[in-house]
PDB file of N, CA and C in Angstrom:
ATOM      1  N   UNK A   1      -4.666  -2.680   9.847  1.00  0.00           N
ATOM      2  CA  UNK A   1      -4.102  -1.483   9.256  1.00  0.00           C
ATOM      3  C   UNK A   1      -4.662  -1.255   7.852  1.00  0.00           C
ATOM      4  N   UNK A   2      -5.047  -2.393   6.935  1.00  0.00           N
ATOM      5  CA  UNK A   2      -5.479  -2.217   5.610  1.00  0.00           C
ATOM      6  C   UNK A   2      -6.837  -1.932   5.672  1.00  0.00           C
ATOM      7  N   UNK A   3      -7.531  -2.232   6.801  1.00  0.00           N
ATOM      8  CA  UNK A   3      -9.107  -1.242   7.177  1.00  0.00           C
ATOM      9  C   UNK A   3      -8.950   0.297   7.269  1.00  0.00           C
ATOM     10  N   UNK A   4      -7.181   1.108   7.837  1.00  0.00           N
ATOM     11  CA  UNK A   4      -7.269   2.053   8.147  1.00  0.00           C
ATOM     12  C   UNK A   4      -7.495   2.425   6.436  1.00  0.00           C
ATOM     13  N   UNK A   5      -6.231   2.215   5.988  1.00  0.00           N
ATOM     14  CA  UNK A   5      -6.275   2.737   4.634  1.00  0.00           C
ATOM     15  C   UNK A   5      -8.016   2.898   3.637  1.00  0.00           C
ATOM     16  N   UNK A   6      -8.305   1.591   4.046  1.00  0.00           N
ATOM     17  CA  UNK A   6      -9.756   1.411   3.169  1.00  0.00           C
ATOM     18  C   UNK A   6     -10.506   2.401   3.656  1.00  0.00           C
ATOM     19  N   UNK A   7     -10.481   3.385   4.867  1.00  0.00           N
ATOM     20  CA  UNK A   7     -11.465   3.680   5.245  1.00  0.00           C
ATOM     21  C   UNK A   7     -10.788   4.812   5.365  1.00  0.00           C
ATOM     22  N   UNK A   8      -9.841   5.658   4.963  1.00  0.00           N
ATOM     23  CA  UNK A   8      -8.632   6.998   3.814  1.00  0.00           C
ATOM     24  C   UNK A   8      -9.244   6.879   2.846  1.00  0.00           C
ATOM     25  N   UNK A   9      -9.386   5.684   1.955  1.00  0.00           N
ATOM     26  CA  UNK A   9      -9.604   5.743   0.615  1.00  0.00           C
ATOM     27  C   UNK A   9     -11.570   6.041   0.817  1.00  0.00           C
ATOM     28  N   UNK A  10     -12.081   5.976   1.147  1.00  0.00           N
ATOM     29  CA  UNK A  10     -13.364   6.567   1.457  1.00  0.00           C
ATOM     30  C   UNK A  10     -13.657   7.726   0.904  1.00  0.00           C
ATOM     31  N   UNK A  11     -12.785   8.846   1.982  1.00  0.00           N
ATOM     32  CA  UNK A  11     -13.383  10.007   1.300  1.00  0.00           C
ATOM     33  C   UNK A  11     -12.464  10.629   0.047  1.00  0.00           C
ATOM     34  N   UNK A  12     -11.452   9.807  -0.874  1.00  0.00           N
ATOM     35  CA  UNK A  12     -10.886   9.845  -1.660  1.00  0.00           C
ATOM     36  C   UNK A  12     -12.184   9.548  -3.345  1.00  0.00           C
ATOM     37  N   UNK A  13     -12.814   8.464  -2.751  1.00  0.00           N
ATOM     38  CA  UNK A  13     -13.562   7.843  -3.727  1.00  0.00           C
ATOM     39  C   UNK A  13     -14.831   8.561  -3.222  1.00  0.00           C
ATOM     40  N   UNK A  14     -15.086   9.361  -1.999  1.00  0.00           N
ATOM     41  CA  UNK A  14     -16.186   9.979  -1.986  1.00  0.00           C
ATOM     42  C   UNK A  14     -17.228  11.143  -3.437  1.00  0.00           C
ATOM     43  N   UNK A  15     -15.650  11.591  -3.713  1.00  0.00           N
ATOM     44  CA  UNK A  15     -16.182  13.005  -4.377  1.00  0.00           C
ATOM     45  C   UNK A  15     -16.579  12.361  -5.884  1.00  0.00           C
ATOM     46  N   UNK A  16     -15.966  11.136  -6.406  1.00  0.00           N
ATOM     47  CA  UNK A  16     -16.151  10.594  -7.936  1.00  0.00           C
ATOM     48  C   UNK A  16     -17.196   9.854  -7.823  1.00  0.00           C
ATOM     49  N   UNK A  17     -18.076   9.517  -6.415  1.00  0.00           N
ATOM     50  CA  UNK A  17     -19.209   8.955  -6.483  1.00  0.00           C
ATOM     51  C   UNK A  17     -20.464   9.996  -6.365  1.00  0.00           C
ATOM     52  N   UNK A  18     -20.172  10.695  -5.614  1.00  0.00           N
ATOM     53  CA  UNK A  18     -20.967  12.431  -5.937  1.00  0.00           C
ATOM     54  C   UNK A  18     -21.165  12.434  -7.065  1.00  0.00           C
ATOM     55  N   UNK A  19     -20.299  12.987  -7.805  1.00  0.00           N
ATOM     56  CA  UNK A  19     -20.257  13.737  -8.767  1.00  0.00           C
ATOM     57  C   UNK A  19     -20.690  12.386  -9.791  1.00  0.00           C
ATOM     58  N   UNK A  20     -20.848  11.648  -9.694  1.00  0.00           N
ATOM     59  CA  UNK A  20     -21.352  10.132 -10.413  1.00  0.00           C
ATOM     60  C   UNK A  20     -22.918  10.108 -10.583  1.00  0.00           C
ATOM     61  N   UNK A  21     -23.378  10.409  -9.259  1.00  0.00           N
ATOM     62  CA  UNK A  21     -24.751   9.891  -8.600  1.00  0.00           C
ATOM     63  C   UNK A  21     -25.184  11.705  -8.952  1.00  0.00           C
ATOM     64  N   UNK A  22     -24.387  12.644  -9.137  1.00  0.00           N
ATOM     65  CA  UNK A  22     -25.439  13.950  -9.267  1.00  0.00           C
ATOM     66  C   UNK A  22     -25.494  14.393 -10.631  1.00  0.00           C
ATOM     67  N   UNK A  23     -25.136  13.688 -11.786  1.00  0.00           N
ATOM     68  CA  UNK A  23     -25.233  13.624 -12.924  1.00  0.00           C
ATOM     69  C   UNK A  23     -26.504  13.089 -13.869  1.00  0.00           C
ATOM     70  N   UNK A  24     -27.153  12.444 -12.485  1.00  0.00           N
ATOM     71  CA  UNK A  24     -27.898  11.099 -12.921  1.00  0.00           C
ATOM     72  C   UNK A  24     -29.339  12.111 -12.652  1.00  0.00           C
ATOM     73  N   UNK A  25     -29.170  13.222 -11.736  1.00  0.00           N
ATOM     74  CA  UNK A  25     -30.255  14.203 -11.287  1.00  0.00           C
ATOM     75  C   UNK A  25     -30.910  13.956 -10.115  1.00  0.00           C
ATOM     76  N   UNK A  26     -30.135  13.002  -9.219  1.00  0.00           N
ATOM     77  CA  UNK A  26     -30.825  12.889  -7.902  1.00  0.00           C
ATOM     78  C   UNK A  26     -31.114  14.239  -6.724  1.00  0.00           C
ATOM     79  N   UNK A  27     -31.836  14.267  -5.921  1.00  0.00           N
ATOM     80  CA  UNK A  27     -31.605  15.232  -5.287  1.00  0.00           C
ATOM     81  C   UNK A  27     -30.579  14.979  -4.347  1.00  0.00           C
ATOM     82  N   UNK A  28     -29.700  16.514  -4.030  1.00  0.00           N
ATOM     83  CA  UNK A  28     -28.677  16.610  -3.117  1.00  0.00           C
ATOM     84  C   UNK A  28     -28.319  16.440  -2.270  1.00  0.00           C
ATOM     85  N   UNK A  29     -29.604  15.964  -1.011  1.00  0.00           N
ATOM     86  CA  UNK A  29     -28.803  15.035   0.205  1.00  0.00           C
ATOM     87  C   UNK A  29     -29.276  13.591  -0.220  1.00  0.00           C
ATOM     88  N   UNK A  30     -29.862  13.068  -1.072  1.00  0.00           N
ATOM     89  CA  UNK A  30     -30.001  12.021  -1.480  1.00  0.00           C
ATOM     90  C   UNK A  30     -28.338  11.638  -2.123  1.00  0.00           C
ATOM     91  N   UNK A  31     -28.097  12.718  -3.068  1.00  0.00           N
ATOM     92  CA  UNK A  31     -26.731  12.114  -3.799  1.00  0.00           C
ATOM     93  C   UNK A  31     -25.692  11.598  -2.669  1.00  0.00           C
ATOM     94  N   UNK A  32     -25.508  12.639  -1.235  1.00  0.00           N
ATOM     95  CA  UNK A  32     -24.436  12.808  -0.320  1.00  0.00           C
ATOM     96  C   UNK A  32     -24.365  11.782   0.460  1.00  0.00           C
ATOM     97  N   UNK A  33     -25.723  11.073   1.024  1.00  0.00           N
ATOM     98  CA  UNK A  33     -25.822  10.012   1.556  1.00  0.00           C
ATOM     99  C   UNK A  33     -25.264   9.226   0.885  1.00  0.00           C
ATOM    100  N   UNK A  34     -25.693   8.811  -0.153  1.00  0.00           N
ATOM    101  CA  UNK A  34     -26.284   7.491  -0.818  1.00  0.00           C
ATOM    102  C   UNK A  34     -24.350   7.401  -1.424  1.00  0.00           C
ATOM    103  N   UNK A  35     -23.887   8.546  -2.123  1.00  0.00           N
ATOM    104  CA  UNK A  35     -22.418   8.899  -2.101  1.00  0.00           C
ATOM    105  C   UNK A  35     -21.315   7.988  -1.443  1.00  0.00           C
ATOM    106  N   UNK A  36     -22.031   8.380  -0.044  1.00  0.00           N
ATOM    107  CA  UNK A  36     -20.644   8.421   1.453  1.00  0.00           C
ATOM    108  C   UNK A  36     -21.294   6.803   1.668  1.00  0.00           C
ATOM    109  N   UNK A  37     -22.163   6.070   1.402  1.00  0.00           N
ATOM    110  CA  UNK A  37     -22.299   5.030   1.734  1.00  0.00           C
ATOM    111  C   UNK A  37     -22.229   3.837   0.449  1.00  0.00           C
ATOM    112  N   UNK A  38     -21.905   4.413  -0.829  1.00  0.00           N
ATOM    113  CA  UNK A  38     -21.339   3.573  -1.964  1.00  0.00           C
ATOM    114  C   UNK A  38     -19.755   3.655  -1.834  1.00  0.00           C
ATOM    115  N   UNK A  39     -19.092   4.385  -1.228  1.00  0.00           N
ATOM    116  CA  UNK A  39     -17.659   4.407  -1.686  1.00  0.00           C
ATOM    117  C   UNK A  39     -17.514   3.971  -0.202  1.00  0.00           C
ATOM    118  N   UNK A  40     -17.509   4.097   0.757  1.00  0.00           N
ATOM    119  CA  UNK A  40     -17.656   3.375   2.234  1.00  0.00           C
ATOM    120  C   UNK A  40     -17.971   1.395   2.038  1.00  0.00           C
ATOM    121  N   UNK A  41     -19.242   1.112   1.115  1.00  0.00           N
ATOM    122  CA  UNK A  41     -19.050  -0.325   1.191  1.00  0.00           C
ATOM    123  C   UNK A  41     -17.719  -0.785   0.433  1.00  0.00           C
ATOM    124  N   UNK A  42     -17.941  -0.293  -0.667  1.00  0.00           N
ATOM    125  CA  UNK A  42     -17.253  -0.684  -1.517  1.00  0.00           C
ATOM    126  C   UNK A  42     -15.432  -0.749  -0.972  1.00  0.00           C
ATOM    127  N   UNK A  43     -15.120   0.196  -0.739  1.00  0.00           N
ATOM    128  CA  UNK A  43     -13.408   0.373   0.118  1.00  0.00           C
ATOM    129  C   UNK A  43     -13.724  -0.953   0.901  1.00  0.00           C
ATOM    130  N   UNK A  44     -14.861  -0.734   2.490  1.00  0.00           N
ATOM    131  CA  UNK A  44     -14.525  -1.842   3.056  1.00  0.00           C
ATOM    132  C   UNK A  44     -14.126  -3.014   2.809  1.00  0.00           C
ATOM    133  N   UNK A  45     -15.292  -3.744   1.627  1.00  0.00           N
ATOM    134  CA  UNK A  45     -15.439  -4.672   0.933  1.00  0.00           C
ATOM    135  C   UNK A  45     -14.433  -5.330   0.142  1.00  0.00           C
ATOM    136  N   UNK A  46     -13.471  -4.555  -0.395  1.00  0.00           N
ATOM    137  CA  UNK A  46     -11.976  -4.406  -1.244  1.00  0.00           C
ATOM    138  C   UNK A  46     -11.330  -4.966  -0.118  1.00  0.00           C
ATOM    139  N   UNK A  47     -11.318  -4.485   0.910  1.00  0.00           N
ATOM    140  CA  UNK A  47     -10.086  -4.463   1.872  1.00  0.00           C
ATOM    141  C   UNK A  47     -10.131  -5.731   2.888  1.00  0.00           C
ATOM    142  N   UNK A  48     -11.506  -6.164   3.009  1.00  0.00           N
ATOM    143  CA  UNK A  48     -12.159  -7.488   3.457  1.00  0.00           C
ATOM    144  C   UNK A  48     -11.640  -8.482   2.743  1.00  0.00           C
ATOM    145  N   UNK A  49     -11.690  -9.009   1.365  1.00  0.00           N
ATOM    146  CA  UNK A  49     -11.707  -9.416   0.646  1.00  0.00           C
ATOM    147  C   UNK A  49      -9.899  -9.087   0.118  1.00  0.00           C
ATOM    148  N   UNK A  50      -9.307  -8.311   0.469  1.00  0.00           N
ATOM    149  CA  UNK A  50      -8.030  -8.562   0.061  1.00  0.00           C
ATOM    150  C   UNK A  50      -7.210  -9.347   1.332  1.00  0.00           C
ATOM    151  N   UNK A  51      -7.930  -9.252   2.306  1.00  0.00           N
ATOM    152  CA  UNK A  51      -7.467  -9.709   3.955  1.00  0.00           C
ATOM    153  C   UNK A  51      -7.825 -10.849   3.560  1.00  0.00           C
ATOM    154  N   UNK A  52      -8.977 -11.703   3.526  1.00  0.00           N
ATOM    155  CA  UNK A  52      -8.900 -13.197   3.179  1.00  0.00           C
ATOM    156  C   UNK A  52      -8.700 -13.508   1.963  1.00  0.00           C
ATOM    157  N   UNK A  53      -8.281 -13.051   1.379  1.00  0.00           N
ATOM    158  CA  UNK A  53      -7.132 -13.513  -0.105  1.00  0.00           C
ATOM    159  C   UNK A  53      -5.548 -13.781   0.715  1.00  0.00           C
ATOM    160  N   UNK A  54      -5.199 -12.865   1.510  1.00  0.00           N
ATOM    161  CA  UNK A  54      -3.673 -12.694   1.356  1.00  0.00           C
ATOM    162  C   UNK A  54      -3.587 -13.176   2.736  1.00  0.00           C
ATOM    163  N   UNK A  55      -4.391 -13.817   3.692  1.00  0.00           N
ATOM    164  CA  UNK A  55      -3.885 -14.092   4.751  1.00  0.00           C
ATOM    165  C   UNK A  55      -3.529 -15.783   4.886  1.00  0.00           C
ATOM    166  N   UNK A  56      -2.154 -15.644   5.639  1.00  0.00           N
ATOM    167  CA  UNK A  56      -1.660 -17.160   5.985  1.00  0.00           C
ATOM    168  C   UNK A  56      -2.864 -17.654   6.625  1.00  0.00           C
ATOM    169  N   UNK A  57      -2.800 -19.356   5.906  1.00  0.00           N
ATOM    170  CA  UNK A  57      -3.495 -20.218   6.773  1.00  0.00           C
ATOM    171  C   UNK A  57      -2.763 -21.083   7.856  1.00  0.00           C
ATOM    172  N   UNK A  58      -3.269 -21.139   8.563  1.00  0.00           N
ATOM    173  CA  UNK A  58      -2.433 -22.227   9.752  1.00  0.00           C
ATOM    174  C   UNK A  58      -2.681 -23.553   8.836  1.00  0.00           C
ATOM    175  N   UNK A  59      -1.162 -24.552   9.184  1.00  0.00           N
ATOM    176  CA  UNK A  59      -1.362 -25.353   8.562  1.00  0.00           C
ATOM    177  C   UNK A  59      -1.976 -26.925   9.368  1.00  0.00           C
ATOM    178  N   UNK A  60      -2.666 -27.834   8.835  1.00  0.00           N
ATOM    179  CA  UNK A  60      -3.590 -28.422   9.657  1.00  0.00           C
ATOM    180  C   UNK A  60      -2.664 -29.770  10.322  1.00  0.00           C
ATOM    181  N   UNK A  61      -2.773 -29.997  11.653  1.00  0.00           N
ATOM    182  CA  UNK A  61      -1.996 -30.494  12.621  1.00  0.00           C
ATOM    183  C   UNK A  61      -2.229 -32.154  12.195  1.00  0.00           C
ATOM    184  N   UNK A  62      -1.962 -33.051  12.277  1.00  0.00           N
ATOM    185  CA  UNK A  62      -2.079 -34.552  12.152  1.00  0.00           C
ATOM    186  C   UNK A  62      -2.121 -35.072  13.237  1.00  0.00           C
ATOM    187  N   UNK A  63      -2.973 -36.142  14.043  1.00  0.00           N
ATOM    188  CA  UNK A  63      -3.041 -35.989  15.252  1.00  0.00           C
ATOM    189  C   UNK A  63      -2.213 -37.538  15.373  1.00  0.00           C
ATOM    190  N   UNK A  64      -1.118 -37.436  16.371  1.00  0.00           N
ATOM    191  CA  UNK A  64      -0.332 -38.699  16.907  1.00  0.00           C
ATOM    192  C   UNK A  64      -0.951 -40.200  17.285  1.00  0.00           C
TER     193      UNK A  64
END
């Protein structure tokens, strides 16, 4: 479920990476790509990385 969100927050963080990357003077489907695939790793990556931070470990068995 925290992949769904990460991947909501996508095109949330889409438009501040646009407008980031078209400041800089790239050309315009260069910015859109390059855009939708910086705020795309990055969410995933957050949300990866908050999943193996916060997930229970099984605890390790002792054998009889």
């Amino acid at each position: 479920m925290l992949r769904s969100f990460a991947l909501a927050l996508v095109f949330m963080t889409f438009d501040l990476a646009r407008m980031a990357l078209a400041g800089v003077g790239l050309p315009r489907t260069f910015v859109s790509a390059l855009g939708l695939l910086l705020s795309a790793t990055a969410s995933v990556t957050v949300a990866g990385l908050w999943i193996r931070h916060t997930r229970r470990r099984p605890r390790a068995q002792s054998a009889p």
